[in-house]
C-alpha atoms as a PDB file:
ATOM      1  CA  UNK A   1      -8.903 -11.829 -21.299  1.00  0.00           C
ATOM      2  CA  UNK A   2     -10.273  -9.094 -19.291  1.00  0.00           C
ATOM      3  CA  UNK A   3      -9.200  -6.484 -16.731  1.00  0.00           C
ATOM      4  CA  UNK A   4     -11.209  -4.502 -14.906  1.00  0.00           C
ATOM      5  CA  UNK A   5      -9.755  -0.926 -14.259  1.00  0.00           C
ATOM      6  CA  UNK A   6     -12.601  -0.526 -11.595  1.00  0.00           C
ATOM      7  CA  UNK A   7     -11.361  -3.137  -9.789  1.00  0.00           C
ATOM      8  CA  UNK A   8      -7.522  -2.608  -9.856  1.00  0.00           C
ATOM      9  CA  UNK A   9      -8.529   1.109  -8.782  1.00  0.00           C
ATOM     10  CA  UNK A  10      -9.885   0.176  -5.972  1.00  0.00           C
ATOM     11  CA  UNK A  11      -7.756  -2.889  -4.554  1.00  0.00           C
ATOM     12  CA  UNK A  12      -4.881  -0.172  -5.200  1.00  0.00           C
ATOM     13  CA  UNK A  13      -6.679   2.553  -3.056  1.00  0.00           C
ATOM     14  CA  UNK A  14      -7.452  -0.308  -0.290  1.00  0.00           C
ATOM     15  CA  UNK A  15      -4.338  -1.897   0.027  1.00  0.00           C
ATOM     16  CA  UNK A  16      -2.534   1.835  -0.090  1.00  0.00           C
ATOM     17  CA  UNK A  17      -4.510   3.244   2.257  1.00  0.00           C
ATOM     18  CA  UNK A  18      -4.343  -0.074   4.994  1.00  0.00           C
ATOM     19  CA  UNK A  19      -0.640   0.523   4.779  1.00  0.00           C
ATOM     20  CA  UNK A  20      -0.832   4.460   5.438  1.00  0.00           C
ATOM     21  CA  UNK A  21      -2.230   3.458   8.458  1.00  0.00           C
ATOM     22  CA  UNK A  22       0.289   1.018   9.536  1.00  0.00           C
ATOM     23  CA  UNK A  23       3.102   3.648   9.313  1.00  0.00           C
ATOM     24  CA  UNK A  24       1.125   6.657  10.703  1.00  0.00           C
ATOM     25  CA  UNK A  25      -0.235   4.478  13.594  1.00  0.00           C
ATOM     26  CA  UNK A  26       3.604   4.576  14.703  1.00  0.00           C
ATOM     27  CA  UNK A  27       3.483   8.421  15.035  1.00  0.00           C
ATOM     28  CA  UNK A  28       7.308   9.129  14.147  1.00  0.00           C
ATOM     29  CA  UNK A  29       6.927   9.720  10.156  1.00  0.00           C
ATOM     30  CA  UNK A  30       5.715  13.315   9.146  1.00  0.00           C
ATOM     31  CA  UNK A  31       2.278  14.543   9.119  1.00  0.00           C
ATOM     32  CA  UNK A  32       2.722  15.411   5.657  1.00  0.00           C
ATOM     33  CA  UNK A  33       3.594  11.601   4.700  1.00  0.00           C
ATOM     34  CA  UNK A  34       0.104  11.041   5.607  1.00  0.00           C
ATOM     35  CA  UNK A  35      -0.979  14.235   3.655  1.00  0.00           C
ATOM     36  CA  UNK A  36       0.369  12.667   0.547  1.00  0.00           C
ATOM     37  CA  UNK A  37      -0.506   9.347   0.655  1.00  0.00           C
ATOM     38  CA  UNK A  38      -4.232  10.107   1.263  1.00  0.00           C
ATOM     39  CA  UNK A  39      -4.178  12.449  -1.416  1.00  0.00           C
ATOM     40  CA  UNK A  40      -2.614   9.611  -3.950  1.00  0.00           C
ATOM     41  CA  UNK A  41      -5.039   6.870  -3.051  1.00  0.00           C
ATOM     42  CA  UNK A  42      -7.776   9.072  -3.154  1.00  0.00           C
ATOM     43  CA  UNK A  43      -7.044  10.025  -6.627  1.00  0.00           C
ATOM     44  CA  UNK A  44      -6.712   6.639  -7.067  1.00  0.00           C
ATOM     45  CA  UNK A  45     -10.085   5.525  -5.815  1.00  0.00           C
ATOM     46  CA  UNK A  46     -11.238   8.647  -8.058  1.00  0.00           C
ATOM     47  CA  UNK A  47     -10.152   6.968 -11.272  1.00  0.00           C
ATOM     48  CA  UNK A  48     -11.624   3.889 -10.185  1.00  0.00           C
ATOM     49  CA  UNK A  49     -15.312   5.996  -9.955  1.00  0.00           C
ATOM     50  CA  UNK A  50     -14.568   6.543 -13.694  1.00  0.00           C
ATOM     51  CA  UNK A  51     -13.881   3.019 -14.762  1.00  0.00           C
ATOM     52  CA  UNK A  52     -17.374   2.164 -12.892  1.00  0.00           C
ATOM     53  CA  UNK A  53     -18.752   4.621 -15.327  1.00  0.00           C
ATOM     54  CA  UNK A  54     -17.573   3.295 -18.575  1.00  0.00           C
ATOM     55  CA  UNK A  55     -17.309  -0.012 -17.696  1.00  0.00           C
ATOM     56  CA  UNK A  56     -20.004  -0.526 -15.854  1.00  0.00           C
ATOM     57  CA  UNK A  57     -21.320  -2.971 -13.633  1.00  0.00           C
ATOM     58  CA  UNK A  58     -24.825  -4.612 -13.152  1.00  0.00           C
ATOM     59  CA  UNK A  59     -27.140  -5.532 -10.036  1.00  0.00           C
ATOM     60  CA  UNK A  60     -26.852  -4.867  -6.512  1.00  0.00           C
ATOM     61  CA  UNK A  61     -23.175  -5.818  -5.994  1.00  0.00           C
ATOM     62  CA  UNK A  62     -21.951  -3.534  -8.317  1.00  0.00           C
ATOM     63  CA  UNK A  63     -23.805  -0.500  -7.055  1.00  0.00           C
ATOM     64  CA  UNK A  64     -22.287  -1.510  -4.287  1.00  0.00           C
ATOM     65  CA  UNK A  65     -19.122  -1.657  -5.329  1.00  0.00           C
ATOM     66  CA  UNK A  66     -19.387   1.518  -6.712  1.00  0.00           C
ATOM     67  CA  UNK A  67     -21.152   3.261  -3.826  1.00  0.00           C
ATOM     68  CA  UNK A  68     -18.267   2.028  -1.799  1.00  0.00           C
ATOM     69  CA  UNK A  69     -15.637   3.352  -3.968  1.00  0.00           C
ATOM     70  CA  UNK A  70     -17.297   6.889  -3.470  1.00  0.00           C
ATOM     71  CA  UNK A  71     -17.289   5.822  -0.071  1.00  0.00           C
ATOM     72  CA  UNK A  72     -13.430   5.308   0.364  1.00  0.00           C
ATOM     73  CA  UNK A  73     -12.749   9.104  -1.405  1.00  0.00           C
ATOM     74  CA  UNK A  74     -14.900  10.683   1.154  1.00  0.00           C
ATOM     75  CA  UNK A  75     -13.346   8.866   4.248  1.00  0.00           C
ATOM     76  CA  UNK A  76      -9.595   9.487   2.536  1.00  0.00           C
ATOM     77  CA  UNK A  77     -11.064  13.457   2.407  1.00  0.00           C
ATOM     78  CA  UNK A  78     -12.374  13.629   6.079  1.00  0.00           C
ATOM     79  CA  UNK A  79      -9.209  11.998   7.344  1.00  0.00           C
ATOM     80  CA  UNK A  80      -6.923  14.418   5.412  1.00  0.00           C
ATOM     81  CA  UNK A  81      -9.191  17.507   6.542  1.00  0.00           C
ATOM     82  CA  UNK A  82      -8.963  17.032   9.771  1.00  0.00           C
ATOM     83  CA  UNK A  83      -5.080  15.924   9.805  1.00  0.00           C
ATOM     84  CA  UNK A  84      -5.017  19.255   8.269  1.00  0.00           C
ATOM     85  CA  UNK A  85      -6.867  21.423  10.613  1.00  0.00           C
ATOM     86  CA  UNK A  86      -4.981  19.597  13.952  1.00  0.00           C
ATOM     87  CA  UNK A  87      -1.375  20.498  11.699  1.00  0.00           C
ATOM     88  CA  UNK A  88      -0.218  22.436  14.448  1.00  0.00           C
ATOM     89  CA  UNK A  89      -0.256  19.176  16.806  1.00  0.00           C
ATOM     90  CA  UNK A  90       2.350  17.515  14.568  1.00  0.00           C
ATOM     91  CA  UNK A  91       3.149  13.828  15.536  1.00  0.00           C
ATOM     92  CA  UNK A  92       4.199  12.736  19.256  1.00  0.00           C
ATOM     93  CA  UNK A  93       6.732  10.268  17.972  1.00  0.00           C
ATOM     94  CA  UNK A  94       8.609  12.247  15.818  1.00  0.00           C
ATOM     95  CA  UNK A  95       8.352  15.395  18.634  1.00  0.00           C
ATOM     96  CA  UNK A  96       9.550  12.720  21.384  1.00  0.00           C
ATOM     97  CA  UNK A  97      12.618  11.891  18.904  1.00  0.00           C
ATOM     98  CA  UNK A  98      13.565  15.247  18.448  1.00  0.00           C
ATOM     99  CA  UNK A  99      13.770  16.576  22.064  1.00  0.00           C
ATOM    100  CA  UNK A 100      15.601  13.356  22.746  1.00  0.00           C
ATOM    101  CA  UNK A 101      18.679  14.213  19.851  1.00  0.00           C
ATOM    102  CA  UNK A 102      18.546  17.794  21.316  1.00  0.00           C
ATOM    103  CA  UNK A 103      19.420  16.524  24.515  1.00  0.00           C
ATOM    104  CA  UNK A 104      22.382  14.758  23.694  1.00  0.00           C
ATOM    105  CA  UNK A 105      23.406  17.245  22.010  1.00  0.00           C
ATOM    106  CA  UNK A 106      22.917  19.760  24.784  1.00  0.00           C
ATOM    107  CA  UNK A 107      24.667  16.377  27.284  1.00  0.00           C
ATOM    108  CA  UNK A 108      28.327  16.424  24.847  1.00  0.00           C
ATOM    109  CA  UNK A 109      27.967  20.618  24.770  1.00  0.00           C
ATOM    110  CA  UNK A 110      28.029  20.484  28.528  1.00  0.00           C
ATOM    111  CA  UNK A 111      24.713  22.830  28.436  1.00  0.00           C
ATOM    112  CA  UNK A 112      23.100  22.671  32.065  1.00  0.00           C
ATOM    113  CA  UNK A 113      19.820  24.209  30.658  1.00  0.00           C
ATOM    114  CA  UNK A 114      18.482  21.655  28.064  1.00  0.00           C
ATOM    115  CA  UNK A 115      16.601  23.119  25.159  1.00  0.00           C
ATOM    116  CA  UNK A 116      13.490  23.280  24.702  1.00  0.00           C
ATOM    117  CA  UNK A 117      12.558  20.602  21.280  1.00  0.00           C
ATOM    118  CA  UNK A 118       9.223  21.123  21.077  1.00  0.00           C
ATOM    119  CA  UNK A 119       8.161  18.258  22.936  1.00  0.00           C
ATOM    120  CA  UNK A 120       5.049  19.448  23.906  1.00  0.00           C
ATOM    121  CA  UNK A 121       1.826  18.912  22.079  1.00  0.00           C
ATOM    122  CA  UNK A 122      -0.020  21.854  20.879  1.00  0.00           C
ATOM    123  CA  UNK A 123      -3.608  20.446  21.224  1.00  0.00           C
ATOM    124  CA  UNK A 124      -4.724  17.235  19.527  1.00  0.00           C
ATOM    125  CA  UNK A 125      -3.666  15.201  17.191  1.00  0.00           C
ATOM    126  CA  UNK A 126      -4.696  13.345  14.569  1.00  0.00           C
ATOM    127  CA  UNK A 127      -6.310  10.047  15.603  1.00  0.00           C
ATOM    128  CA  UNK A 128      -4.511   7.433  13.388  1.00  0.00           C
ATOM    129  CA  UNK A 129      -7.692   5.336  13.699  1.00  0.00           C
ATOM    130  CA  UNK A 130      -9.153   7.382  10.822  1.00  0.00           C
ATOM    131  CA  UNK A 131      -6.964   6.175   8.537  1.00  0.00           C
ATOM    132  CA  UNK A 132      -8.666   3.315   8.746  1.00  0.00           C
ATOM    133  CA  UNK A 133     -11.739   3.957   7.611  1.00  0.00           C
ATOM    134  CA  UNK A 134     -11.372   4.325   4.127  1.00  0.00           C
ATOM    135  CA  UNK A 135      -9.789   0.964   3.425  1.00  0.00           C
ATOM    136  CA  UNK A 136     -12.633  -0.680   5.858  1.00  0.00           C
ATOM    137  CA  UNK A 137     -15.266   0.634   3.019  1.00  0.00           C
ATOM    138  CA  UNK A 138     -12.747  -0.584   0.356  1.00  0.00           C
ATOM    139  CA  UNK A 139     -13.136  -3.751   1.581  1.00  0.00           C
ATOM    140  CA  UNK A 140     -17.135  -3.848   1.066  1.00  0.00           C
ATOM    141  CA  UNK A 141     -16.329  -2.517  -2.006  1.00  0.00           C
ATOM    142  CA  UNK A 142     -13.986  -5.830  -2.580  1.00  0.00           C
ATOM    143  CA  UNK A 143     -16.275  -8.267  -1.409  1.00  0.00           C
ATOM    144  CA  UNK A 144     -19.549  -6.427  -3.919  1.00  0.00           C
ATOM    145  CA  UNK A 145     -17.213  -7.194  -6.522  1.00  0.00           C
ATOM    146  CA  UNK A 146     -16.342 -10.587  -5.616  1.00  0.00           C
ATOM    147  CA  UNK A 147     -19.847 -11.227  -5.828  1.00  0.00           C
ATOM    148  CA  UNK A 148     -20.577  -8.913  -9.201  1.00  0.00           C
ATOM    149  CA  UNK A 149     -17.737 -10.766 -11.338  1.00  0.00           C
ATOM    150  CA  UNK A 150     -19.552 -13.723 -10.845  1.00  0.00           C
ATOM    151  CA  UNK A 151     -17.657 -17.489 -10.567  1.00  0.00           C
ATOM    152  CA  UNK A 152     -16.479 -18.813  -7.243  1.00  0.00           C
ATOM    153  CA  UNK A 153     -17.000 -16.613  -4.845  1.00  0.00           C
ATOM    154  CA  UNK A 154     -14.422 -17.309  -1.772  1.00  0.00           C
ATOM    155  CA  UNK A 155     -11.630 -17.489  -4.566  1.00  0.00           C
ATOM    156  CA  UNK A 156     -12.707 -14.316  -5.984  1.00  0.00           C
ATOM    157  CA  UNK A 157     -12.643 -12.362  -2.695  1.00  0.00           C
ATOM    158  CA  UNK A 158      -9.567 -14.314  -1.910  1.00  0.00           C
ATOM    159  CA  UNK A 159      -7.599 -13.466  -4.297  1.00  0.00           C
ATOM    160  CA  UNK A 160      -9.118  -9.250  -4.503  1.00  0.00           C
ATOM    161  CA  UNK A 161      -8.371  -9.023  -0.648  1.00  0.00           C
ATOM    162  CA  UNK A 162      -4.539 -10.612  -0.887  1.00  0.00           C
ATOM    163  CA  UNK A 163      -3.913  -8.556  -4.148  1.00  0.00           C
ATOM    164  CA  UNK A 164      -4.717  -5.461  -2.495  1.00  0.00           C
ATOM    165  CA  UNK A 165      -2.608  -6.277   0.222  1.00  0.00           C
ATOM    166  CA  UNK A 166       0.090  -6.750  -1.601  1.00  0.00           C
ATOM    167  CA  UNK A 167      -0.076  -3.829  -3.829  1.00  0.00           C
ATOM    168  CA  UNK A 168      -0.741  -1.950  -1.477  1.00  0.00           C
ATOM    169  CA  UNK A 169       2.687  -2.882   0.592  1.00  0.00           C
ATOM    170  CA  UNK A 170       4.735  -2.513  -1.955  1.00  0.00           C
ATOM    171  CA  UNK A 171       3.567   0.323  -3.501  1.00  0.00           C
ATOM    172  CA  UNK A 172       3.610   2.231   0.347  1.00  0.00           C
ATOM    173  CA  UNK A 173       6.914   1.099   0.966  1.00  0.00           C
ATOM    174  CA  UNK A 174       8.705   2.636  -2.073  1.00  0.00           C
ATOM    175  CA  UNK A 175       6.478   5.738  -1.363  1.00  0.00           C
ATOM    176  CA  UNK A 176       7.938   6.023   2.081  1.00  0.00           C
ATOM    177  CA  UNK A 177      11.368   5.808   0.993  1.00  0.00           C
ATOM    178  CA  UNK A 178      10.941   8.989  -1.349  1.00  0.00           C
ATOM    179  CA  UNK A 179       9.956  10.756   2.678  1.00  0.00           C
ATOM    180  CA  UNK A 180      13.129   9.823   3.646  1.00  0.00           C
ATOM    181  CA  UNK A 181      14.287  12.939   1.219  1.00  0.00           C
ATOM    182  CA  UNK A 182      12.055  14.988   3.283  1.00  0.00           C
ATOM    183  CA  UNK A 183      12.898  13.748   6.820  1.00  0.00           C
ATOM    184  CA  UNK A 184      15.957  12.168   7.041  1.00  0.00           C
ATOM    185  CA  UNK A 185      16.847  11.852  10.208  1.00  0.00           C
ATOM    186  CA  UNK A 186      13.950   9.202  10.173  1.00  0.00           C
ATOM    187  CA  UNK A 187      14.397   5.939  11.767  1.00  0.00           C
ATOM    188  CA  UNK A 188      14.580   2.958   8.768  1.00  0.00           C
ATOM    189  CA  UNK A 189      12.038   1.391  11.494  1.00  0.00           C
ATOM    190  CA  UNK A 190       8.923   2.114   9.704  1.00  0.00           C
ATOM    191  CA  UNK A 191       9.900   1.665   5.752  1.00  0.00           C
ATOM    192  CA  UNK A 192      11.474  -1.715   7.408  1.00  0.00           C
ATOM    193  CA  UNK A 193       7.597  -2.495   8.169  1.00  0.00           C
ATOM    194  CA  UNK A 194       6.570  -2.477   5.322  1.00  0.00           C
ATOM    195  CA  UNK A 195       9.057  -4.310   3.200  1.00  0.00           C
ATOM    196  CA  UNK A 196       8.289  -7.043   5.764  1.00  0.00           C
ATOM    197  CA  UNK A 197       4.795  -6.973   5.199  1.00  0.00           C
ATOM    198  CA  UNK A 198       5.260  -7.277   1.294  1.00  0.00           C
ATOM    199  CA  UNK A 199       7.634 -10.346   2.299  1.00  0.00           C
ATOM    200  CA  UNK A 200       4.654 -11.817   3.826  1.00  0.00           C
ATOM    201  CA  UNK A 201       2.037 -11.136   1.192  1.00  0.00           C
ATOM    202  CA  UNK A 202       3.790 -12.113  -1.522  1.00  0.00           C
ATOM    203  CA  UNK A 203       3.640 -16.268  -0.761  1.00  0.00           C
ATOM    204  CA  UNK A 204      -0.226 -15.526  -0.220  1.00  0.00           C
ATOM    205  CA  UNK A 205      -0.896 -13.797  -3.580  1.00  0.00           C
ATOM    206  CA  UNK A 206       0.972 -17.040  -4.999  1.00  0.00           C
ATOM    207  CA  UNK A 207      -1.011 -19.441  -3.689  1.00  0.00           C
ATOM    208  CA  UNK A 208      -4.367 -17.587  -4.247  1.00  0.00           C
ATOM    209  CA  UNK A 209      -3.383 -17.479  -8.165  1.00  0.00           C
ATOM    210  CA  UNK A 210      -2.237 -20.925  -8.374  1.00  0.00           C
ATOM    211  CA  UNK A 211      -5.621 -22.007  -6.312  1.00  0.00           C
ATOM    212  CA  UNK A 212      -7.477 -24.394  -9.126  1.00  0.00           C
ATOM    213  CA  UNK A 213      -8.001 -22.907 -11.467  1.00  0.00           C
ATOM    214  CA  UNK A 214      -4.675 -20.840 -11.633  1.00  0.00           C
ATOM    215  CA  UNK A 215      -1.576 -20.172 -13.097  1.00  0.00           C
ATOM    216  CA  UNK A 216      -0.630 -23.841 -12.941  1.00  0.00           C
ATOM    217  CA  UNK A 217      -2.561 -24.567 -15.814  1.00  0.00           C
ATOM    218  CA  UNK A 218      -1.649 -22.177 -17.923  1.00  0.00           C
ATOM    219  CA  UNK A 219       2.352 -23.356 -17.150  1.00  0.00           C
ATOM    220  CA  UNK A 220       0.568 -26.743 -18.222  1.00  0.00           C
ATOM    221  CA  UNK A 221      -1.049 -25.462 -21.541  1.00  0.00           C
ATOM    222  CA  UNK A 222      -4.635 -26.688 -19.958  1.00  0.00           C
ATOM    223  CA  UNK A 223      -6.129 -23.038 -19.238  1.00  0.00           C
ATOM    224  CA  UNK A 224      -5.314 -21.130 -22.513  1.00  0.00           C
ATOM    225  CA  UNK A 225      -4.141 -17.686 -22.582  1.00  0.00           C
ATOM    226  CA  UNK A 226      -4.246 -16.415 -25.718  1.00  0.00           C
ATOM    227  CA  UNK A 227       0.017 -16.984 -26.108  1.00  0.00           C
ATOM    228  CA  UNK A 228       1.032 -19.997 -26.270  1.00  0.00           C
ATOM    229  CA  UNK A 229       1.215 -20.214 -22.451  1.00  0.00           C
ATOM    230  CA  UNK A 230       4.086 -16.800 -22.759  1.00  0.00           C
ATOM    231  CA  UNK A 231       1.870 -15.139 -20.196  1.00  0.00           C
ATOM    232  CA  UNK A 232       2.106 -18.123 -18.072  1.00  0.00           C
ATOM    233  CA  UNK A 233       5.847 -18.115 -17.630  1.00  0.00           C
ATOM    234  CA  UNK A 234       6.038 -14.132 -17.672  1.00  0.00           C
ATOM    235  CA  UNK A 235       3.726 -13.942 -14.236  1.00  0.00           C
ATOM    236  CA  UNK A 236       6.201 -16.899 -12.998  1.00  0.00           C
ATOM    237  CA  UNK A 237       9.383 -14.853 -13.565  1.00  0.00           C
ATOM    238  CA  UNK A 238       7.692 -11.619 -12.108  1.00  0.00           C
ATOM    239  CA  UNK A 239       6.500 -13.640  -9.141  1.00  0.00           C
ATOM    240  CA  UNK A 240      10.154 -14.788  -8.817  1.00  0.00           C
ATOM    241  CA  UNK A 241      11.921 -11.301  -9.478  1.00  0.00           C
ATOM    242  CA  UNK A 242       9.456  -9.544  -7.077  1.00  0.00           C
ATOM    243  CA  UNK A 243      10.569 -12.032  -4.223  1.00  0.00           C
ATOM    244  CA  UNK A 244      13.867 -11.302  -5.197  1.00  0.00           C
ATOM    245  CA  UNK A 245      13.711  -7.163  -5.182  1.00  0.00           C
ATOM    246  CA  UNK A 246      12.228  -7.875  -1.752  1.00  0.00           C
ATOM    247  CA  UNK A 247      14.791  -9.410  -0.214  1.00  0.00           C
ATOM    248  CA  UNK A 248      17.354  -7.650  -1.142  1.00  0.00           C
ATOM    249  CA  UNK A 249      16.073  -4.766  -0.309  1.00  0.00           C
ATOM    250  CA  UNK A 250      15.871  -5.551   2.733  1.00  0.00           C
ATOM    251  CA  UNK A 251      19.468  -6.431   2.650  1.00  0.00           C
ATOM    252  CA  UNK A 252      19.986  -3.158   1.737  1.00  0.00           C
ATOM    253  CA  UNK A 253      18.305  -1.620   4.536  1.00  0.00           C
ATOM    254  CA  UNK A 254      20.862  -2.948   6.950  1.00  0.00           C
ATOM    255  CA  UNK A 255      23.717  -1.122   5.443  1.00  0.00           C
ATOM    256  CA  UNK A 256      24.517   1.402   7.719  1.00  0.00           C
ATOM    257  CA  UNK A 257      25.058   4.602   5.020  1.00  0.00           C
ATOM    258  CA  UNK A 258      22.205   6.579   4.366  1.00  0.00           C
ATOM    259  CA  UNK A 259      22.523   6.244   0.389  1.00  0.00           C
ATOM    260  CA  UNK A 260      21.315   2.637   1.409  1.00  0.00           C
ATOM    261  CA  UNK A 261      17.294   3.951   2.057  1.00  0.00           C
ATOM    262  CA  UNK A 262      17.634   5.702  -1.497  1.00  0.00           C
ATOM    263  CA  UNK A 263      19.169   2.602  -3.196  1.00  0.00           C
ATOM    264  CA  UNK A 264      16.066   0.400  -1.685  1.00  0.00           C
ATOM    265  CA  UNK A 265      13.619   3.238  -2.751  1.00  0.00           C
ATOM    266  CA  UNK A 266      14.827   2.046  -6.409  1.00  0.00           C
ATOM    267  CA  UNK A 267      14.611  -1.226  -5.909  1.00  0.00           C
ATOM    268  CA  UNK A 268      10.992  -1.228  -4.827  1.00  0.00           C
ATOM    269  CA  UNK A 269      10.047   0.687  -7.610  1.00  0.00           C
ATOM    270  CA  UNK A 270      11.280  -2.157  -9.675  1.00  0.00           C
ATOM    271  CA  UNK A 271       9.123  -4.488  -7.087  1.00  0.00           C
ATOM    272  CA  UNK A 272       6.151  -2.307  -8.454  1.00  0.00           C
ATOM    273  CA  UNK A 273       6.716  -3.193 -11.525  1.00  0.00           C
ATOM    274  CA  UNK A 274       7.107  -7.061 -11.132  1.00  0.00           C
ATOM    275  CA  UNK A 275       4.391  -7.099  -8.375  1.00  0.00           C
ATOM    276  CA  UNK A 276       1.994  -5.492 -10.823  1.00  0.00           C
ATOM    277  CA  UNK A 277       2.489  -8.458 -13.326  1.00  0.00           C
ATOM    278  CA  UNK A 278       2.834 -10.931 -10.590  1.00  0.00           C
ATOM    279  CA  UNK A 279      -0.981 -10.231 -10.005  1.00  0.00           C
ATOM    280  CA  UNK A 280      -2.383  -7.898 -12.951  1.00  0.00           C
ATOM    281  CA  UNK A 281      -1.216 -10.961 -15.769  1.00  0.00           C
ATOM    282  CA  UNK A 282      -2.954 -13.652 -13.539  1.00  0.00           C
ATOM    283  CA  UNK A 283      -5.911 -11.440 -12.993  1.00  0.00           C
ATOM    284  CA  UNK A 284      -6.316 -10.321 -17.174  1.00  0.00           C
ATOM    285  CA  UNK A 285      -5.368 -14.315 -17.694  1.00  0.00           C
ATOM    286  CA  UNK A 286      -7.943 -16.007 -15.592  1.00  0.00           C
ATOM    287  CA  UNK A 287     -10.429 -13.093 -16.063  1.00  0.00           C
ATOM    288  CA  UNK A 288     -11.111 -12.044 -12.297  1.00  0.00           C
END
C-alpha cells in the first residue's frame, strides 16, 4: 500500500479552498472567515511542498505538480493580502443584514430617525473571484499527478478531482460552524450549502472507488489488501457512517435553537473523520 502525503496535501488545499469560495461568494459570512480559511489551506498546501521534497516525484508531471502546489500558496497569499488591505470595506451582505435588523428594531421602538448600520461601503471590496484562483492551479496540480502516478489515467484524475471535492466540503462545512461562535447572528443559509454539497459528493467519491478496479474487489477477496479484506469492510462502514453524519446533520440544522449549529459543528467533525477513511483507505488500498 501506498499514500502519498503530497497528494492528500494538495486535494485537501483544492477542495478547501473551492469551498471558501462558495461561502464568501455569498458576501454575508465575515471577512475574517475568509482570513482563516486561506490561512489553513495554505498551510496545508505548504506541507504538501514538503512531502514533494521527501517523497519525491519524477518527470515533467511531477514538477508540475509541484510547481503548482507552490502555485496554490501564492494565489491563497495574494487573495488574503489584499482581503486584508480592502478590511475596512467589510462584506455587503453581512452590512445589508445588519442595517436591515437595526431597522426593525428602530420600527417596534417607534424611532422616526432610523439609525445609521453601516450600510454603506467604505471603498472596495474584496472580489470573491480571487478565491478562486488558488484551487484553479490546484487542479493542474491534480491532473500532473494523475498523470505522474502512472495507471489509468481518467480514473486517476477521477477519483483526485471527486476526493478533493469532497474533503474539501466537509472539512469547510464543520469549519464554518466553529464562525458561527464568532458571528452568530449568521444566517444557517451558508453552512446549509455546504452540508448539501458534501450530500452530493459523497455518491460520486463512491462510485469513483468502486470504478474497476475498486473497493468491490477487495469486499470480494480478488484485489488483496494486506488484511484479510478488514480494510475492505472498514472503508464500507465509513462510507456508510459518513452518509449518515450528513444527513443528520442536516436534520439538525432545521431545529430552530441555536445550540442546533453547535451540535452539527460536532457532528461534521465526526464526518471528517469517516470521510477521511471513506477515501484515504481506498486511496492507501488501491495505491492511487
Amino acid at each position: 500500500m501506498e499514500l502519498q502525503l503530497s497528494t492528500v496535501m494538495l486535494q485537501l488545499a483544492t477542495g478547501g479552498l473551492a469551498f471558501t469560495w462558495v461561502t464568501t461568494r455569498g458576501r454575508v459570512v465575515g471577512i475574517g472567515y475568509g482570513w482563516t480559511m486561506r490561512i489553513t489551506w495554505g498551510l496545508v498546501a505548504l506541507v504538501g511542498i514538503v512531502g514533494f521534497s521527501i517523497q519525491g516525484r519524477h518527470g515533467a508531471a511531477g514538477t508540475v505538480a509541484f510547481g503548482a502546489t507552490i502555485g496554490l500558496v501564492i494565489a491563497a497569499a495574494v487573495a488574503l493580502t489584499v482581503s486584508v488591505v480592502r478590511r475596512t470595506a467589510g462584506v455587503s451582505g453581512q452590512r445589508a443584514l445588519k442595517a436591515a435588523r437595526a431597522e426593525r428594531v428602530a420600527a417596534m421602538m417607534g424611532d422616526v430617525e432610523r439609525p445609521d448600520a453601516e450600510s454603506e461601503s467604505r471603498g472596495r471590496e474584496f472580489p470573491p473571484a480571487l478565491d478562486l484562483i488558488a484551487p484553479a492551479i490546484g487542479v493542474i496540480g491534480l491532473v500532473a499527478v494523475a498523470a505522474a502516478d502512472g495507471g489509468p489515467y481518467v480514473q486517476n484524475l477521477v477519483r483526485l478531482l471527486v476526493g478533493a471535492a469532497f474533503l474539501g466540503a466537509v472539512s469547510d462545512a464543520m469549519l464554518l460552524g466553529h464562525w458561527y461562535l464568532v458571528q452568530p447572528g449568521l444566517s444557517r443559509d451558508p453552512i446549509k450549502e455546504l452540508v448539501k454539497w458534501a450530500a452530493i459528493v459523497w455518491p460520486l467519491d463512491v462510485l469513483v472507488w468502486i470504478w474497476p478496479v475498486g473497493m468491490i474487489g477487495v469486499l470480494t477477496g480478488s484485489v488483496d489488501d494486506g488484511w484479510d479484506g478488514l480494510l475492505g469492510w472498514t472503508w464500507a462502514m465509513c462510507a456508510v457512517t459518513t452518509i449518515g453524519l450528513i444527513v443528520v446533520t442536516w436534520k439538525a440544522l432545521q431545529e430552530r435553537y441555536y445550540s442546533a449549529v453547535m451540535a452539527a459543528t460536532g457532528l461534521m467533525y465526526l464526518a471528517i473523520l469517516t470521510a477521511f477513511g471513506q477515501d484515504l483507505i481506498a486511496r492507501a488500498v488501491l495505491s492511487v
